[in-house]
N, C-alpha and C. Protein backbone atom coordinates (compact mmCIF):
# COMPACT_ATOMS: atom_id res chain seq x y z
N UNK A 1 -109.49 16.90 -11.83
CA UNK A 1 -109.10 15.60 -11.34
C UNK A 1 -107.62 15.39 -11.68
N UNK A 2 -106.90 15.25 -10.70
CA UNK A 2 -105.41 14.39 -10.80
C UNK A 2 -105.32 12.94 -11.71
N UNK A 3 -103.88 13.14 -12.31
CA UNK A 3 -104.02 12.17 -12.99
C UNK A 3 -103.62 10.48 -12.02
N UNK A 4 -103.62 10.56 -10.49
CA UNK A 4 -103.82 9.75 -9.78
C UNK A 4 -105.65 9.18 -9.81
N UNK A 5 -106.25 9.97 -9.31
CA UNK A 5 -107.16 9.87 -9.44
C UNK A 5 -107.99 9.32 -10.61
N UNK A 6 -107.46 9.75 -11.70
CA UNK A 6 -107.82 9.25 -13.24
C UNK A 6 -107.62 8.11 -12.83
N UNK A 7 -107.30 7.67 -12.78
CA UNK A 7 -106.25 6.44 -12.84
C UNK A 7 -107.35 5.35 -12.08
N UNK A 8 -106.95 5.69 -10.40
CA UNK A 8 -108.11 4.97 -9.24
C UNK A 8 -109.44 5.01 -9.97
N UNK A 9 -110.02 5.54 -10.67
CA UNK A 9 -111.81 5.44 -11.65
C UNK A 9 -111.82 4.77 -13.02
N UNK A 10 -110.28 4.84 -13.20
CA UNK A 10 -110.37 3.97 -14.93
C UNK A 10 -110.08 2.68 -14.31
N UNK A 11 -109.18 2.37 -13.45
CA UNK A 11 -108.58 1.01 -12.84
C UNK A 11 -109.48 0.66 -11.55
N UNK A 12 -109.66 0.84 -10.95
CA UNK A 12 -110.33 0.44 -9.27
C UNK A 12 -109.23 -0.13 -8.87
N UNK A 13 -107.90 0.50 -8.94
CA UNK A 13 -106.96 0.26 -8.14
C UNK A 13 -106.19 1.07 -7.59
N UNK A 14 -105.26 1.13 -6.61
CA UNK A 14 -104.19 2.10 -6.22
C UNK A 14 -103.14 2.50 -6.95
N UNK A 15 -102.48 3.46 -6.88
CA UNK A 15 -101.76 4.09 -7.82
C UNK A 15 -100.18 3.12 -7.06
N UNK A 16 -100.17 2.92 -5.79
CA UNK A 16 -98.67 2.38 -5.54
C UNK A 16 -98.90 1.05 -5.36
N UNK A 17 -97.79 0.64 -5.30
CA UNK A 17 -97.39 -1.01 -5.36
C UNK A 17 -97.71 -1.56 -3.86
N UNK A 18 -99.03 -2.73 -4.01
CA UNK A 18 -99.23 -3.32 -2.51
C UNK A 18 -98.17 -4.21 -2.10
N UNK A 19 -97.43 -4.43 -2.46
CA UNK A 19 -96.19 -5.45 -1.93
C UNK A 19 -95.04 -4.61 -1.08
N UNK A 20 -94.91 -3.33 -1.42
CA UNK A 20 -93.68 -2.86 -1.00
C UNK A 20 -94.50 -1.52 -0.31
N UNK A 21 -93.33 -1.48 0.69
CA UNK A 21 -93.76 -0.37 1.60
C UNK A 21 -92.89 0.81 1.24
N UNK A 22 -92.02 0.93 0.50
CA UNK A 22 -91.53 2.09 0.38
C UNK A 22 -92.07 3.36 -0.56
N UNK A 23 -93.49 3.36 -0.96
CA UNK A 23 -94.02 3.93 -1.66
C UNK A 23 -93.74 4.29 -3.11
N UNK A 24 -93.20 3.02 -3.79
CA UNK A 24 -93.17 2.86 -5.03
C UNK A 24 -94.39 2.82 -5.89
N UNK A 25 -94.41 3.30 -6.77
CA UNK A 25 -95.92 3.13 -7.64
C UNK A 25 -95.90 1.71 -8.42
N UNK A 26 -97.27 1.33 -8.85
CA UNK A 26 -97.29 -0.08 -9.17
C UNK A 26 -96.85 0.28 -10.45
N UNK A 27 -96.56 -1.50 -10.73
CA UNK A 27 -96.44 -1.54 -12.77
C UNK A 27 -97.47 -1.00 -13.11
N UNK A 28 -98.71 -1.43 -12.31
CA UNK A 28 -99.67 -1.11 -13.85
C UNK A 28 -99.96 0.46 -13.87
N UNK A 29 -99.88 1.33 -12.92
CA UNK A 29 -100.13 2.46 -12.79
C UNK A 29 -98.66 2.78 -13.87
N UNK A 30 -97.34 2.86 -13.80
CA UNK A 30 -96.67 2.68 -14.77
C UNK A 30 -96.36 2.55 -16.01
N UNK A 31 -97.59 1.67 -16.32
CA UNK A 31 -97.04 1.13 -17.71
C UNK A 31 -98.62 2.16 -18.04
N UNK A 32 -99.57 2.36 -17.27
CA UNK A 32 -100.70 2.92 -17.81
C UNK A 32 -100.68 4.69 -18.16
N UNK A 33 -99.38 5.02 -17.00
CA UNK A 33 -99.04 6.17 -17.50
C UNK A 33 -98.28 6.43 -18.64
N UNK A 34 -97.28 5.31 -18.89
CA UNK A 34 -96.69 5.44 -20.24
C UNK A 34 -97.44 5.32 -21.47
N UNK A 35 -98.53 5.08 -21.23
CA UNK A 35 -99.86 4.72 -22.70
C UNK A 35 -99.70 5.93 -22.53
N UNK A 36 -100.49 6.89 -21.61
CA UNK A 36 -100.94 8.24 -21.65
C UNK A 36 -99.95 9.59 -22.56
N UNK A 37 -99.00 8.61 -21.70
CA UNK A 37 -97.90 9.88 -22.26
C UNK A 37 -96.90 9.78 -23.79
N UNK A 38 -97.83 9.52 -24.42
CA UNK A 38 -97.07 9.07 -25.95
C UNK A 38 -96.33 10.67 -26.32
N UNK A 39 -95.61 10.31 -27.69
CA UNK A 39 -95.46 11.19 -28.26
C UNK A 39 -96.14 12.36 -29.14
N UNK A 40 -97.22 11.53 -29.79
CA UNK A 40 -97.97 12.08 -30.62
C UNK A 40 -98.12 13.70 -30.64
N UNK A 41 -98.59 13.76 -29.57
CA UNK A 41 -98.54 15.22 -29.29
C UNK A 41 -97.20 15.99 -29.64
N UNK A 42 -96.33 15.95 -29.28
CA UNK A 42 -94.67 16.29 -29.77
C UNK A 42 -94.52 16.20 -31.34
N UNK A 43 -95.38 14.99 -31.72
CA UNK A 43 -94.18 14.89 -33.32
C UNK A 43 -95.72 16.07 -34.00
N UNK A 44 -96.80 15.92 -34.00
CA UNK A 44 -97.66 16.97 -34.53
C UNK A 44 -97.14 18.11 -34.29
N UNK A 45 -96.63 18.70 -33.14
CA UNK A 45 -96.31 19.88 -33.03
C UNK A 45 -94.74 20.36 -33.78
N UNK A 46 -94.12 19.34 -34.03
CA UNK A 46 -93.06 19.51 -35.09
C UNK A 46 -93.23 19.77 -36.02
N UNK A 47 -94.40 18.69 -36.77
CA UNK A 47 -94.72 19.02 -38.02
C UNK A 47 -95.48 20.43 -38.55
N UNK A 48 -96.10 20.49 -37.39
CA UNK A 48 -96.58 22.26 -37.70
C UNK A 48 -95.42 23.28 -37.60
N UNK A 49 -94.53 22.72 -36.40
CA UNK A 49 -93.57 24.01 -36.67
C UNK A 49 -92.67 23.58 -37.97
N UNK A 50 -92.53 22.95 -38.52
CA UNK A 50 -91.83 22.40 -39.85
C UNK A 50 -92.60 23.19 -41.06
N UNK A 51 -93.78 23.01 -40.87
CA UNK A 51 -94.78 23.30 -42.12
C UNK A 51 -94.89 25.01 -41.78
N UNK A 52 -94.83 25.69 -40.99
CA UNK A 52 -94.83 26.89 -39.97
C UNK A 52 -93.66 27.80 -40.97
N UNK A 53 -92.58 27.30 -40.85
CA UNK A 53 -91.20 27.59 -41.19
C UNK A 53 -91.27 27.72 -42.46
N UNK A 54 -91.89 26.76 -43.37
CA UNK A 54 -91.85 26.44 -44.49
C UNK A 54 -92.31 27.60 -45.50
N UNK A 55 -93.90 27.86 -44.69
CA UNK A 55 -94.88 29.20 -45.13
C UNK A 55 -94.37 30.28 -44.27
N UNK A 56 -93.38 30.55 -43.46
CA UNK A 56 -92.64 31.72 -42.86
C UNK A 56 -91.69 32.44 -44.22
N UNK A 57 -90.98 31.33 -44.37
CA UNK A 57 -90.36 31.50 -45.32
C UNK A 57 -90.60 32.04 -46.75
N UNK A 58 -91.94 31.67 -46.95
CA UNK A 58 -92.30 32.02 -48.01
C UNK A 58 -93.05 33.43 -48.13
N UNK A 59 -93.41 33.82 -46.96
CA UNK A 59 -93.76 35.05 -46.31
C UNK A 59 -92.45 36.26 -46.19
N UNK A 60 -91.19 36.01 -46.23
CA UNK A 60 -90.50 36.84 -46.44
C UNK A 60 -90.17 37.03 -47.69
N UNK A 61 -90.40 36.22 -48.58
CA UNK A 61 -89.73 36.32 -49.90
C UNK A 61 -91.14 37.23 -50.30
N UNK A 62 -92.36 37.72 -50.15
CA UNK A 62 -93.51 38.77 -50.63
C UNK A 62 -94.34 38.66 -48.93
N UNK A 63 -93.42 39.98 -48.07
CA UNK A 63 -93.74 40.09 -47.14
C UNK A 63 -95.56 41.57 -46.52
N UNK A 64 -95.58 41.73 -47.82
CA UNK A 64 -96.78 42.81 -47.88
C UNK A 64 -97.88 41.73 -48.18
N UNK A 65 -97.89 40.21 -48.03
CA UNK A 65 -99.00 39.45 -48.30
C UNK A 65 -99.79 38.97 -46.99
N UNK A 66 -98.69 39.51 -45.99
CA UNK A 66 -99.64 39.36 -44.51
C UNK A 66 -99.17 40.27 -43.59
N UNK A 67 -99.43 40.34 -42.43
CA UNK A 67 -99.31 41.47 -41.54
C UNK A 67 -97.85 40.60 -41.11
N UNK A 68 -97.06 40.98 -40.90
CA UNK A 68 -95.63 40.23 -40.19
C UNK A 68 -96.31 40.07 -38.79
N UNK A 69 -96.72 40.86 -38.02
CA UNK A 69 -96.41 40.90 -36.46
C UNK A 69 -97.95 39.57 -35.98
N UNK A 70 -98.31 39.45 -36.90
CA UNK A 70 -99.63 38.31 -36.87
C UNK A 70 -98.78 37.14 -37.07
N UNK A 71 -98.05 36.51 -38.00
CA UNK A 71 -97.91 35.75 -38.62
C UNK A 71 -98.36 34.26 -38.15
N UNK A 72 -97.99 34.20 -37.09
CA UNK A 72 -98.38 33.15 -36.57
C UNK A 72 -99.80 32.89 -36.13
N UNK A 73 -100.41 33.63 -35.86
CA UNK A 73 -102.23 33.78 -35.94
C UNK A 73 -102.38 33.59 -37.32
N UNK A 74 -102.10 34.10 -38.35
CA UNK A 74 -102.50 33.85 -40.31
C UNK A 74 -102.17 32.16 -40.26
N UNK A 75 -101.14 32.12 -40.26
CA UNK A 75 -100.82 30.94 -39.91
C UNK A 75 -101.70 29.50 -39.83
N UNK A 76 -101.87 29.91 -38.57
CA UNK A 76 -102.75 29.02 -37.78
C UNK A 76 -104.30 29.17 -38.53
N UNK A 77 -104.94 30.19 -38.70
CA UNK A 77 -106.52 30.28 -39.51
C UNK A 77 -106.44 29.54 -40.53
N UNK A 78 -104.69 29.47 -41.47
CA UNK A 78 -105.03 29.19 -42.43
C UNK A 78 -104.82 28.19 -42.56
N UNK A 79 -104.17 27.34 -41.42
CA UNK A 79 -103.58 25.94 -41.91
C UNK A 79 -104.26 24.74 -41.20
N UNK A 80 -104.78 25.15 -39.97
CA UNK A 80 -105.73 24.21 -39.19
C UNK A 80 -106.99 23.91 -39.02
């Protein structure tokens, strides 16, 4: 499903603006896509690559404690 479609089944409304004919999308389709599209997702994925870097780092200073060419798979098992 399109996220138009999402939209027309969460709202029972149209995705563009009934007043104007030039095929502008409405506010509320607008402001409902901007809920959707937060950051959250972005700043988590910082913080893992932050925390990532952190235990990278510490992986070169006693690099026989994991496979190098994995690292990022060890990584991930071990931190999520």
């Amino acid at each position: 499903m399109d996220i138009k479609q999402e939209f027309r089944e969460e709202k029972d409304m149209d995705v563009y603006s009934t007043n104007v004919n030039d095929g502008s999308f409405s506010n509320v389709y607008v402001k409902w896509l901007e809920a959707k599209l937060t950051l959250t997702d972005v700043s988590h994925r910082r913080e893992l690559l932050i925390a990532f870097h952190k235990w990278q780092q510490k992986m070169w200073t006693n690099p026989n404690s994991e496979i190098t060419e994995n690292v990022v798979d060890v990584y991930l098992k071990s931190n999520l």
